[in-house]
Structure formats: structure tokens, C-alpha cells
PDB file of N, CA and C in Angstrom:
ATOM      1  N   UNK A   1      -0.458 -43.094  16.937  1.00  0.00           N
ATOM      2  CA  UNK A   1       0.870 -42.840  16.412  1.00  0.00           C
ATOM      3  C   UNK A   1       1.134 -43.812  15.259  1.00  0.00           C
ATOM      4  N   UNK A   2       1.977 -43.388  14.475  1.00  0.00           N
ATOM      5  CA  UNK A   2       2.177 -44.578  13.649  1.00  0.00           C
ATOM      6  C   UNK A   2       3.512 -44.128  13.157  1.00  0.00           C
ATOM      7  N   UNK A   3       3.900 -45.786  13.166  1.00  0.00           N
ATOM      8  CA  UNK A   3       5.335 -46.403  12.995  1.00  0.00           C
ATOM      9  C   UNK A   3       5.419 -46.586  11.856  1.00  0.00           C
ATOM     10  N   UNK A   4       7.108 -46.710  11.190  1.00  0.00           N
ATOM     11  CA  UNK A   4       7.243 -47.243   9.944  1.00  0.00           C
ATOM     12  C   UNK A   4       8.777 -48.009   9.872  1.00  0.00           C
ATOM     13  N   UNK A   5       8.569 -48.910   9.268  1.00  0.00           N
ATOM     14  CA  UNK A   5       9.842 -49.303   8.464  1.00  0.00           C
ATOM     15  C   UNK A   5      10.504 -49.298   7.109  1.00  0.00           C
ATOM     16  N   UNK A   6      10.430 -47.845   7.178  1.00  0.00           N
ATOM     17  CA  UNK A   6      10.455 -47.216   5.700  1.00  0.00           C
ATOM     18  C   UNK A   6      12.142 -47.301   5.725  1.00  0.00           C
ATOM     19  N   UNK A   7      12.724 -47.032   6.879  1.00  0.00           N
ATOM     20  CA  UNK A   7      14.570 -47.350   6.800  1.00  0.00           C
ATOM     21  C   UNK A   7      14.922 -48.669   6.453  1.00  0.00           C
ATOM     22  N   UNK A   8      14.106 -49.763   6.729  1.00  0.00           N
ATOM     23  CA  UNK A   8      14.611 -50.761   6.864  1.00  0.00           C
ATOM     24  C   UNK A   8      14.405 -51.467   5.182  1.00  0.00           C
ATOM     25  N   UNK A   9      12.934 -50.737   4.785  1.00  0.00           N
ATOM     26  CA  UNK A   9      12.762 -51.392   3.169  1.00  0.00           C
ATOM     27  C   UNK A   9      13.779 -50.624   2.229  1.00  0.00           C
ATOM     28  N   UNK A  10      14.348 -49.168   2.497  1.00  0.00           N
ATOM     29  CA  UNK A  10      14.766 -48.317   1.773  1.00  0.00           C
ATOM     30  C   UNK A  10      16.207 -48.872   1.875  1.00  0.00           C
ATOM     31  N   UNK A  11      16.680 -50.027   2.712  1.00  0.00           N
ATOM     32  CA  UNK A  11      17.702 -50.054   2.993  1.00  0.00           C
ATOM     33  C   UNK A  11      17.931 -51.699   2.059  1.00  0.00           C
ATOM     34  N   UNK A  12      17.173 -52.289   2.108  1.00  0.00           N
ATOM     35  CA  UNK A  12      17.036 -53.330   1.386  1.00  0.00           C
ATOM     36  C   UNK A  12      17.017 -53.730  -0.100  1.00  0.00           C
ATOM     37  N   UNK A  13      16.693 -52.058  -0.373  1.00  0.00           N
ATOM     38  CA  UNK A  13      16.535 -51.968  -1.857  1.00  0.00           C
ATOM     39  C   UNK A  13      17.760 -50.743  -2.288  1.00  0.00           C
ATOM     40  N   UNK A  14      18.582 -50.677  -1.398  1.00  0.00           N
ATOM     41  CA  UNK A  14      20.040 -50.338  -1.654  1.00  0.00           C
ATOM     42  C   UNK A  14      19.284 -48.499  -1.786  1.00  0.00           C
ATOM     43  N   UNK A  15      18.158 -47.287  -1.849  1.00  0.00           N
ATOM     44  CA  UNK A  15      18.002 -46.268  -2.091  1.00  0.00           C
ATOM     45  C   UNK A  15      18.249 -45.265  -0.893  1.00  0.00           C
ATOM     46  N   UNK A  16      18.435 -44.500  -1.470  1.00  0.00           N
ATOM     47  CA  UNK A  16      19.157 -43.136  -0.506  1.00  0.00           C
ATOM     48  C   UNK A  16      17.590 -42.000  -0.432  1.00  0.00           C
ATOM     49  N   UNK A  17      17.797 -41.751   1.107  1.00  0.00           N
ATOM     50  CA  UNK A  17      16.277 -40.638   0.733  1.00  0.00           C
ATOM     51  C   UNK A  17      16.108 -40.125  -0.222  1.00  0.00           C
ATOM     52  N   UNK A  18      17.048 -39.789  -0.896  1.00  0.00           N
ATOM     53  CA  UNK A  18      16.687 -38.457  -1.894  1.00  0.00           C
ATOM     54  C   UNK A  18      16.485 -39.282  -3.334  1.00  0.00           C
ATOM     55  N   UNK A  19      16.806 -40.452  -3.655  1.00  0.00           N
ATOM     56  CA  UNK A  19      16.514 -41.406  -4.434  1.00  0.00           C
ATOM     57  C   UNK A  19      14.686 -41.791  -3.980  1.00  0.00           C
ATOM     58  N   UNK A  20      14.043 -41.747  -3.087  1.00  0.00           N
ATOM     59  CA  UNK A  20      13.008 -42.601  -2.542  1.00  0.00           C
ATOM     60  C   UNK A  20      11.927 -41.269  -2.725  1.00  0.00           C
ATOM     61  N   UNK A  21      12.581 -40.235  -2.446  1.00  0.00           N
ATOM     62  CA  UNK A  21      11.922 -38.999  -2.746  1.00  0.00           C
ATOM     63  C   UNK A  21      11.633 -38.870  -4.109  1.00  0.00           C
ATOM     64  N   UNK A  22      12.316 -38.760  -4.756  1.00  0.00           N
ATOM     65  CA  UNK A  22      12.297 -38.530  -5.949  1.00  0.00           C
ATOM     66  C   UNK A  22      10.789 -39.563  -6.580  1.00  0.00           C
ATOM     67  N   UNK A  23      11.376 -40.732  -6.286  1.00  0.00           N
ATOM     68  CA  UNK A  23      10.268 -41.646  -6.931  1.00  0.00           C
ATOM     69  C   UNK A  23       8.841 -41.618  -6.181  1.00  0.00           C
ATOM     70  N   UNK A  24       8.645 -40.870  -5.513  1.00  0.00           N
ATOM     71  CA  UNK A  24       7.649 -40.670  -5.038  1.00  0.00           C
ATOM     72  C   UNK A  24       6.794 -39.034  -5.119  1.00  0.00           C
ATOM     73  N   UNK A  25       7.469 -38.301  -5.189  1.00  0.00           N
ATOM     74  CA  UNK A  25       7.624 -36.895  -5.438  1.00  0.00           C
ATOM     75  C   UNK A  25       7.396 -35.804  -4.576  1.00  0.00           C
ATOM     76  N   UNK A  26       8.378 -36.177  -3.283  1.00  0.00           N
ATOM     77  CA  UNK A  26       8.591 -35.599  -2.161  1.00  0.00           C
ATOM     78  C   UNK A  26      10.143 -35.092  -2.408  1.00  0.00           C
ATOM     79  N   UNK A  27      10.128 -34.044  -1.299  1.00  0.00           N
ATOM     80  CA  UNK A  27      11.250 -33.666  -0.797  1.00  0.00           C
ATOM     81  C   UNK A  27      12.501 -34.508   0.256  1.00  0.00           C
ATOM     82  N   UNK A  28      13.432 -34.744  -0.279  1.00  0.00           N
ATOM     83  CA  UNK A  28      14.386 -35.411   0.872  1.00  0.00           C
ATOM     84  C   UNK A  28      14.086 -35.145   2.246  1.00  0.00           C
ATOM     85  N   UNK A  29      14.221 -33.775   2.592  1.00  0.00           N
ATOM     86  CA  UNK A  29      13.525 -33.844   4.152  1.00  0.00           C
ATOM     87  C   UNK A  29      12.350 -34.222   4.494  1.00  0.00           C
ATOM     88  N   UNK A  30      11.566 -34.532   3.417  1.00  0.00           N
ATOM     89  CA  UNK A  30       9.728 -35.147   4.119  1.00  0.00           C
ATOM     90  C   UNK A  30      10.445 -36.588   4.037  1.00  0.00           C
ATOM     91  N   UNK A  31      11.076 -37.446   3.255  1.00  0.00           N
ATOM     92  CA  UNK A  31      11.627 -38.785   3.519  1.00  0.00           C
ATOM     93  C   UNK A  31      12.065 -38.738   5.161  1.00  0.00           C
ATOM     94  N   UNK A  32      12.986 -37.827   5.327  1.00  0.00           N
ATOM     95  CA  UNK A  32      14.025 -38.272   6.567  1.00  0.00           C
ATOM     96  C   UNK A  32      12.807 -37.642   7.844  1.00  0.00           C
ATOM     97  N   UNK A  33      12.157 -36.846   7.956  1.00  0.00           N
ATOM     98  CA  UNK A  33      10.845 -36.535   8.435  1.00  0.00           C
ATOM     99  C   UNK A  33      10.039 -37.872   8.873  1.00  0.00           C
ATOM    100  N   UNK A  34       9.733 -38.257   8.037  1.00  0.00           N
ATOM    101  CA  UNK A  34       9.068 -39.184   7.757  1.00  0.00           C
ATOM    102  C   UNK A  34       9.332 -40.747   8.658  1.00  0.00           C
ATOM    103  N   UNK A  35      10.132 -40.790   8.128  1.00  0.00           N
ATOM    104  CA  UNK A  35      11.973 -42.240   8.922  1.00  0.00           C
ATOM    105  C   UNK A  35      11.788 -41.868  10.606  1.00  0.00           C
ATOM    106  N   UNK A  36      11.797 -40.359  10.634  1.00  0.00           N
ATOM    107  CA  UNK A  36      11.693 -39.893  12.496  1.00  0.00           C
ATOM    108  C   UNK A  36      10.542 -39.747  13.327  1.00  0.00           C
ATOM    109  N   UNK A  37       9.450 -40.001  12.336  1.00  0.00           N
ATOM    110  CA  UNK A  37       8.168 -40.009  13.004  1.00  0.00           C
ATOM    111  C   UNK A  37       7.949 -38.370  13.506  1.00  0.00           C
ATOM    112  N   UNK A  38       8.471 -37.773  12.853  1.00  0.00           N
ATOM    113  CA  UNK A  38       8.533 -36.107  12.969  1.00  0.00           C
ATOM    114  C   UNK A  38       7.181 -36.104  12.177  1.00  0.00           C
ATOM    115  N   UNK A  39       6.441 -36.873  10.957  1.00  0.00           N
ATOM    116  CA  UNK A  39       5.408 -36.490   9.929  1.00  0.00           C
ATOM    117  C   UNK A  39       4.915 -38.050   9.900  1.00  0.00           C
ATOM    118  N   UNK A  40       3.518 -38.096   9.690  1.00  0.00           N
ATOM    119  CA  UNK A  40       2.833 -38.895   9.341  1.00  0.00           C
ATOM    120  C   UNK A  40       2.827 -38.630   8.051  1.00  0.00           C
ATOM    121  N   UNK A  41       2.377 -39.155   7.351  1.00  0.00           N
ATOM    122  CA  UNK A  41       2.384 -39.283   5.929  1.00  0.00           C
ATOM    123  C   UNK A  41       0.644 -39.168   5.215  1.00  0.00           C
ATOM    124  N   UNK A  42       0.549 -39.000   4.223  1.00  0.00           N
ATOM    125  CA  UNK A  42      -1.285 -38.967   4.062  1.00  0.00           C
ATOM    126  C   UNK A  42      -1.305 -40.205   3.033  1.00  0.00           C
ATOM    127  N   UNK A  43      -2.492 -40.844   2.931  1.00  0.00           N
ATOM    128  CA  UNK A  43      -2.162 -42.130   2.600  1.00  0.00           C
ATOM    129  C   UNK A  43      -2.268 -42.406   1.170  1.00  0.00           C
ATOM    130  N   UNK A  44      -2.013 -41.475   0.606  1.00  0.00           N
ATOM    131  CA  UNK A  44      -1.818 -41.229  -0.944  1.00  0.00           C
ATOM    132  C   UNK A  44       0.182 -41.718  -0.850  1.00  0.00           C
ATOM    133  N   UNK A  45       0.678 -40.776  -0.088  1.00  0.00           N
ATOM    134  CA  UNK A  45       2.152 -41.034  -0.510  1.00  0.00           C
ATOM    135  C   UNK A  45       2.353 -42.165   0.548  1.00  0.00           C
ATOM    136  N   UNK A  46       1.796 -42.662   1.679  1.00  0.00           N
ATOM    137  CA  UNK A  46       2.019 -43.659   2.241  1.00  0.00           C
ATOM    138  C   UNK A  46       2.152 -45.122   1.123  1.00  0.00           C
ATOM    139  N   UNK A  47       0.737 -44.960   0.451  1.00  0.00           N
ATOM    140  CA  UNK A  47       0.635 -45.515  -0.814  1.00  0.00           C
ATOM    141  C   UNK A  47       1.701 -45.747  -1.513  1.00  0.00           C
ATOM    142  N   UNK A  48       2.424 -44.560  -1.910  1.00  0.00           N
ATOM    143  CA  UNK A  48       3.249 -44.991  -3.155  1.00  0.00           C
ATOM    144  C   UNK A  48       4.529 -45.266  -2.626  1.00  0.00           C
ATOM    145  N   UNK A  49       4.854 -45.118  -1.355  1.00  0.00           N
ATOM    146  CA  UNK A  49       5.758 -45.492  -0.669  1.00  0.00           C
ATOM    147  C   UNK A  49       5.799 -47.160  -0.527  1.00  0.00           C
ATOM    148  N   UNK A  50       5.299 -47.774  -0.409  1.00  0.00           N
ATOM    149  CA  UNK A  50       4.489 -49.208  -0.052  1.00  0.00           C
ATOM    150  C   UNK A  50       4.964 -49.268  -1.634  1.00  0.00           C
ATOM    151  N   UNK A  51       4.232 -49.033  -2.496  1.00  0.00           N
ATOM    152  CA  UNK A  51       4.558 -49.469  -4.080  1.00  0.00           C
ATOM    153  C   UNK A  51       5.913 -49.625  -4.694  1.00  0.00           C
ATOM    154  N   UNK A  52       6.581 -48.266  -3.950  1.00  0.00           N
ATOM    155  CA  UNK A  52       7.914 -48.269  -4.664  1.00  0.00           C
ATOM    156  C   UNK A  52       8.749 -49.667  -3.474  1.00  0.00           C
ATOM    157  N   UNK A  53       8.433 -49.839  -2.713  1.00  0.00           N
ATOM    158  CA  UNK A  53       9.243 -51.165  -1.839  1.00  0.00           C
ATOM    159  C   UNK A  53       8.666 -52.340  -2.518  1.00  0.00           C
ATOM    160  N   UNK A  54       7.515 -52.352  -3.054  1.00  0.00           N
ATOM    161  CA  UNK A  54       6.818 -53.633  -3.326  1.00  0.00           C
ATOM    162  C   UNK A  54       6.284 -54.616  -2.155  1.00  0.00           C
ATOM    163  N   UNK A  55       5.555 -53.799  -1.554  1.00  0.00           N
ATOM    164  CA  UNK A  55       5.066 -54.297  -0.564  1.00  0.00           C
ATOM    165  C   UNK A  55       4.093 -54.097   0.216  1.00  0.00           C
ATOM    166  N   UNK A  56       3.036 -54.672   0.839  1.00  0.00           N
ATOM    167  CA  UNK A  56       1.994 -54.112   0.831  1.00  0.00           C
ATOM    168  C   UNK A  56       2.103 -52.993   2.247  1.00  0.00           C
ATOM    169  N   UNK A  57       1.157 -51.895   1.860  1.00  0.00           N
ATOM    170  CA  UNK A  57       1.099 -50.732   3.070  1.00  0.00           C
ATOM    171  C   UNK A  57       1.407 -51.376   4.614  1.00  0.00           C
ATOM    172  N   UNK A  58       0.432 -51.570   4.976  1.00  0.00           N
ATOM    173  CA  UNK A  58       0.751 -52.405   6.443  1.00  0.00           C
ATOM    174  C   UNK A  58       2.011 -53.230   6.586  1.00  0.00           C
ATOM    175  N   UNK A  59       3.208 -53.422   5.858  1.00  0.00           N
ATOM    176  CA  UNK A  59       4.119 -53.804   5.930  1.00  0.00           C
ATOM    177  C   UNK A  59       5.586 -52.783   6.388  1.00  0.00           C
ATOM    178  N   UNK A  60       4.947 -51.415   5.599  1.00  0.00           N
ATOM    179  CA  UNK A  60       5.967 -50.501   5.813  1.00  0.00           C
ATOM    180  C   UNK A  60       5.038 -49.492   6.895  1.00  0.00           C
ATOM    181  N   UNK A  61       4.070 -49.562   7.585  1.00  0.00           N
ATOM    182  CA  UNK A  61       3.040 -48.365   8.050  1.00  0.00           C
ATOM    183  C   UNK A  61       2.545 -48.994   9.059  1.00  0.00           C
ATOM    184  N   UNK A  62       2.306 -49.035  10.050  1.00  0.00           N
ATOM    185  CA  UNK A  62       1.377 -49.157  11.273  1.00  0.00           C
ATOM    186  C   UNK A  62       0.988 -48.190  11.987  1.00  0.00           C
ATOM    187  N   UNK A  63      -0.182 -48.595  12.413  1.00  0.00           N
ATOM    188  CA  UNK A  63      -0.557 -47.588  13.397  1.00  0.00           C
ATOM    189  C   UNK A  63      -0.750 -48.244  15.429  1.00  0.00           C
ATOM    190  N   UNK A  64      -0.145 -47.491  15.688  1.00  0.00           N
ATOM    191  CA  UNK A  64      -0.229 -48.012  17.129  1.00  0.00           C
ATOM    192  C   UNK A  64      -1.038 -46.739  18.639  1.00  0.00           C
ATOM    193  N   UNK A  65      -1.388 -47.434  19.142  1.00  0.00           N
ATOM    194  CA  UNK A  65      -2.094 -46.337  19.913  1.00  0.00           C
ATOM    195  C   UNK A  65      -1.188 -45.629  21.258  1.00  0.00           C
ATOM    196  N   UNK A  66      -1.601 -44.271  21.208  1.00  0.00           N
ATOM    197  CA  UNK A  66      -0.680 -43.435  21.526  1.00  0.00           C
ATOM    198  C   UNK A  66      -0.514 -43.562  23.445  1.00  0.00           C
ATOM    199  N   UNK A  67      -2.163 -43.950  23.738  1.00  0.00           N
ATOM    200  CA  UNK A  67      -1.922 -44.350  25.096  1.00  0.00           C
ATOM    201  C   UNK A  67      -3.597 -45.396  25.627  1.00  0.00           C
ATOM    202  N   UNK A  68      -3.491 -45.723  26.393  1.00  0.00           N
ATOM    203  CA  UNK A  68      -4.442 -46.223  27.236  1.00  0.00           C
ATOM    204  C   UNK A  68      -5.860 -45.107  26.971  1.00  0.00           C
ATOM    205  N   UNK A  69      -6.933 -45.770  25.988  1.00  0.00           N
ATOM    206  CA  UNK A  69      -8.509 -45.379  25.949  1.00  0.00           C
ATOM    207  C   UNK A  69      -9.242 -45.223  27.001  1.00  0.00           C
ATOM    208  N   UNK A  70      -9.574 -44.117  27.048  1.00  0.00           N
ATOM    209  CA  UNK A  70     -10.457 -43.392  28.471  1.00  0.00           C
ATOM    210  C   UNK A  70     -11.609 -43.659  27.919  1.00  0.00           C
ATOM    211  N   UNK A  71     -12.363 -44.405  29.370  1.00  0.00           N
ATOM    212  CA  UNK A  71     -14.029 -44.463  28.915  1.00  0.00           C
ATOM    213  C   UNK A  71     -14.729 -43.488  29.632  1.00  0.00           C
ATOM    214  N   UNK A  72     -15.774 -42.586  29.041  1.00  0.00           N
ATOM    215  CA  UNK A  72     -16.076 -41.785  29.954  1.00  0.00           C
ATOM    216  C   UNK A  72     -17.508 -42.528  30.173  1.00  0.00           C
TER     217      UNK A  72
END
């Protein structure tokens, strides 16, 4: 699964989804999508997401595991 704190940088830098969209060249609902963990992102716009905050990827993006690894 993977987490983000894309509300919390977008919020820091005073932009509104549809402002964050824009500079990235998504749709407002793939932003707010995105914020709900409804969409992973592909790591092209994960990328420029990270760029437009100024900050590096793993700052706004993690990945965390979804449950306990079965060994067979």
C-alpha cells in the first residue's frame, strides 16, 4: 500500500487540488483520488508531485506493506 502526505505538503504551500493538478497535469479528481489512497500514482507523476513540493519523493510517498509475508 502506499501512503502519502501530499495534504499536508499541498497545505504548506498554501495550493488547492486543482492548483496542484494543474501543475502537474492531472485532473482535480486524480489529486483528491490520490490524498484518499483511492489511486496510487505511477512514478512519473509521483515524481513531479515531489518536485512541485520541493521535496524529495520518499518524503511525500511511502510504501508500506499491506499485511504479514507468507512463506511458503
Amino acid at each position: 500500500m502506499i501512503r502519502n502526505r501530499m495534504k499536508e505538503h499541498r497545505a504548506r504551500l498554501g495550493l488547492k487540488q486543482e492548483e496542484l493538478a494543474k501543475l502537474v497535469g492531472v485532473r482535480r479528481e486524480t489529486i483528491g483520488n490520490l490524498e484518499k489512497g483511492r489511486y496510487n500514482p505511477s512514478l512519473v507523476l509521483a515524481w513531479n508531485i515531489a518536485k512541485v513540493f520541493g521535496v524529495p519523493i520518499e518524503e511525500v510517498f511511502t510504501v508500506e506493506p499491506d499485511g504479514p509475508a507468507e512463506h511458503s
